[in-house]
C-alpha atoms as a PDB file:
ATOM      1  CA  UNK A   1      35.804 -40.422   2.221  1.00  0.00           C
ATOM      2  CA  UNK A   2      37.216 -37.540   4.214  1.00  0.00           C
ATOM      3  CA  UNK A   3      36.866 -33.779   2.892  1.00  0.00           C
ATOM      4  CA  UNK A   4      39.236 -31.074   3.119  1.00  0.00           C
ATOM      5  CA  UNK A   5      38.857 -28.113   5.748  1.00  0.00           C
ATOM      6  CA  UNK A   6      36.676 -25.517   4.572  1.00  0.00           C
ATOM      7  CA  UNK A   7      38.746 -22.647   3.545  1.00  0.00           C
ATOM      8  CA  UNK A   8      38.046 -19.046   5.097  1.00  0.00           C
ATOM      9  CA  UNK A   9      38.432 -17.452   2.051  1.00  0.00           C
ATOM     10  CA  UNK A  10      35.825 -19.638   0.440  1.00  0.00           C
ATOM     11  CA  UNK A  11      32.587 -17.506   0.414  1.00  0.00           C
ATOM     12  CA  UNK A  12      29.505 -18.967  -0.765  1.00  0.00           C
ATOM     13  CA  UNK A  13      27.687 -16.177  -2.774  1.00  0.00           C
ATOM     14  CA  UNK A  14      23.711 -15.857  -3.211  1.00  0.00           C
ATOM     15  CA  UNK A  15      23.238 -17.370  -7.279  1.00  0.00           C
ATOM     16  CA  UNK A  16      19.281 -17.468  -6.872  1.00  0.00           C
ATOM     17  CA  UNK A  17      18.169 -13.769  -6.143  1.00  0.00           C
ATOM     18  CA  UNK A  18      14.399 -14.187  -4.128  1.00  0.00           C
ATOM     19  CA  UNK A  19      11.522 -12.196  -4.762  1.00  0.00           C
ATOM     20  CA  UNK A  20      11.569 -10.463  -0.868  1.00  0.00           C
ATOM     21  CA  UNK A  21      15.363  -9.625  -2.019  1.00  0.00           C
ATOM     22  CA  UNK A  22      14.245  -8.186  -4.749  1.00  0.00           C
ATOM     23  CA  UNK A  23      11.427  -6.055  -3.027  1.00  0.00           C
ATOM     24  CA  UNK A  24      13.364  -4.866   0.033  1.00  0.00           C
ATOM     25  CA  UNK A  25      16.692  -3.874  -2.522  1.00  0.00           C
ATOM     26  CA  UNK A  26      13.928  -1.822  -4.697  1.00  0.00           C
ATOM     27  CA  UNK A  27      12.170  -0.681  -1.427  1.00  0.00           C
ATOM     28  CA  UNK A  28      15.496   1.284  -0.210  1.00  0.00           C
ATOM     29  CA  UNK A  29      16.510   2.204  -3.710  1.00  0.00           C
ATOM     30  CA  UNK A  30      13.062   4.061  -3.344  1.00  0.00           C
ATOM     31  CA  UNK A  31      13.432   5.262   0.579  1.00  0.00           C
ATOM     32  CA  UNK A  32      16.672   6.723  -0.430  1.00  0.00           C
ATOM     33  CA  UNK A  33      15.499   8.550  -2.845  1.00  0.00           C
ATOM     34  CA  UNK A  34      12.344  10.344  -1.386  1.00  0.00           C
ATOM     35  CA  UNK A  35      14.830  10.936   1.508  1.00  0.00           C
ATOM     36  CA  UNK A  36      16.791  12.829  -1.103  1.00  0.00           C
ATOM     37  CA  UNK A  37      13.989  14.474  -2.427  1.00  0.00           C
ATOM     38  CA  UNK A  38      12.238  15.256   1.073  1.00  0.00           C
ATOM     39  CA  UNK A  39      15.749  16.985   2.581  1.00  0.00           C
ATOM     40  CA  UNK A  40      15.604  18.874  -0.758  1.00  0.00           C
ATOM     41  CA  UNK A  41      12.011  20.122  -1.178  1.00  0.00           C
ATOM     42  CA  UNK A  42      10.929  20.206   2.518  1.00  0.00           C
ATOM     43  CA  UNK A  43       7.214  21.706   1.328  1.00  0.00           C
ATOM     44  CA  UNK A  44       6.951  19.422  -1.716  1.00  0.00           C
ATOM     45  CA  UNK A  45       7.529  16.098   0.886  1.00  0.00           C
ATOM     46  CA  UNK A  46       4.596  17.702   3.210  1.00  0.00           C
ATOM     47  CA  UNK A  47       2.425  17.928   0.230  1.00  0.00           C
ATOM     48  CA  UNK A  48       3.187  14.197  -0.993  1.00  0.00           C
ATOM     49  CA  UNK A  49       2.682  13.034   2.921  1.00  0.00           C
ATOM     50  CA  UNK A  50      -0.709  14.873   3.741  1.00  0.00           C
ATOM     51  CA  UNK A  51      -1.530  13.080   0.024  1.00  0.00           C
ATOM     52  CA  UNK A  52      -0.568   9.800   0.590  1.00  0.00           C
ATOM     53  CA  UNK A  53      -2.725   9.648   4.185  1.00  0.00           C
ATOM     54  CA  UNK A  54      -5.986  11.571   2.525  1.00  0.00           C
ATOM     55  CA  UNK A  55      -5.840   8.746  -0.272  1.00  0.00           C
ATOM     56  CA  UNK A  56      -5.004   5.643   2.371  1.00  0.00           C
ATOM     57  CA  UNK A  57      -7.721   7.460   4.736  1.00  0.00           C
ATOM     58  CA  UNK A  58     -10.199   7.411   1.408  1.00  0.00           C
ATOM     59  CA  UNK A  59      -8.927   4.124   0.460  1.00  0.00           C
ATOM     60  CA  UNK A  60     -10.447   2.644   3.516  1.00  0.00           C
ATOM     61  CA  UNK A  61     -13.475   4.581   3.775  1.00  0.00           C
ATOM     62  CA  UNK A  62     -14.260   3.432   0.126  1.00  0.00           C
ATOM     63  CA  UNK A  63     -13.235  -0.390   0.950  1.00  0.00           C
ATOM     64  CA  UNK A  64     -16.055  -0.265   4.221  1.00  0.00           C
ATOM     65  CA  UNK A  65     -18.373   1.577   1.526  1.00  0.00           C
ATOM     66  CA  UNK A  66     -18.004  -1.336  -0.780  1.00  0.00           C
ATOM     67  CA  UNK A  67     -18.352  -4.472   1.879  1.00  0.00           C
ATOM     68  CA  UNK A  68     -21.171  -2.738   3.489  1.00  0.00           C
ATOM     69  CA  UNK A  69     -22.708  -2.805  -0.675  1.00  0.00           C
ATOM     70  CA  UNK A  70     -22.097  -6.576  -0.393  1.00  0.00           C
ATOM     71  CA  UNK A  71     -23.079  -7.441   2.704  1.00  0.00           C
ATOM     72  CA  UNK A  72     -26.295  -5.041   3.578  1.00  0.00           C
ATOM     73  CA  UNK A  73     -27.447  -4.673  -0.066  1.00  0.00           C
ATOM     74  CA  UNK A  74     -26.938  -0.345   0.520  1.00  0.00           C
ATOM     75  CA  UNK A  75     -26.251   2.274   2.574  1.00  0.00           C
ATOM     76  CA  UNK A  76     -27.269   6.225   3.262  1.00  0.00           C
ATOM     77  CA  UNK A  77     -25.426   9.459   3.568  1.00  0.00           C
ATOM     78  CA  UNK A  78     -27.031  12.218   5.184  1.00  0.00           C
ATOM     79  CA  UNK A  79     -26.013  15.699   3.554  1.00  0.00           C
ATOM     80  CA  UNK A  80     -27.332  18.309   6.229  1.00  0.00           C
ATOM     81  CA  UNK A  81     -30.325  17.997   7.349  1.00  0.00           C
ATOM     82  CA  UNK A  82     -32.639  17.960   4.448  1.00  0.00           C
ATOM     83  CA  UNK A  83     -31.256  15.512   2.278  1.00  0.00           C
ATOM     84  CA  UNK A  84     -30.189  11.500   2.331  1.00  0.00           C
ATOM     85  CA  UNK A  85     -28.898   9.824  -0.408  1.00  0.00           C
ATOM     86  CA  UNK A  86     -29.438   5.974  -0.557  1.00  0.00           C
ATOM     87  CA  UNK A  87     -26.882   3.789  -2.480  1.00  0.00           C
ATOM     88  CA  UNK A  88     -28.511   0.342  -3.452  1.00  0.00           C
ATOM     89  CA  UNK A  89     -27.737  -2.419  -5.477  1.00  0.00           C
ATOM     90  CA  UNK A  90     -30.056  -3.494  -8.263  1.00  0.00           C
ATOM     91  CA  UNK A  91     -32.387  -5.903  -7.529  1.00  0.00           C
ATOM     92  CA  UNK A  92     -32.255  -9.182  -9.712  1.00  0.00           C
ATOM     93  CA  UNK A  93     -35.650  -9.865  -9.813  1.00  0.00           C
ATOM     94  CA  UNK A  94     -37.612  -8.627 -13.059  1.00  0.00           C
END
């Protein structure tokens, strides 16, 4: 059976919204507005910035802290000269 020529005007429309549609509309919701807020408070957006990379920078630093834990069983930190600090995990043995 034959159909009839698709209309121009007929637009098919999006009914199922997807999770990544959903993340990217809420992601520039949120750029917009810390573009807002970074045009308006110029000193506040530096402060927010040199925040965000000292926590991603400790982030990191923490994670390599952690899988050296797992993997070695400790690590040291030298504080000067004079003193070390050893992190190690308990031993399982009684």
């Amino acid at each position: 059976m034959s159909k009839p020529p698709v209309d121009p005007r007929d637009r098919t429309y999006h009914v199922q919204p997807t999770w990544r549609g959903l993340l990217v509309a809420y992601g520039m919701m949120a750029a917009i507005i810390a573009a807002v807020a970074l045009l308006s408070y110029p000193v506040l957006g530096t402060v927010v910035a040199v925040s965000l990379g000292v926590v991603s920078v400790a982030g990191r630093r923490g994670l390599e802290l952690y899988r050296c834990l797992q993997t070695c069983g400790g690590f040291a930190v030298d504080l000067g000269d004079s003193v070390q600090i050893c992190v190690t995990k308990p031993s399982t043995t009684c």
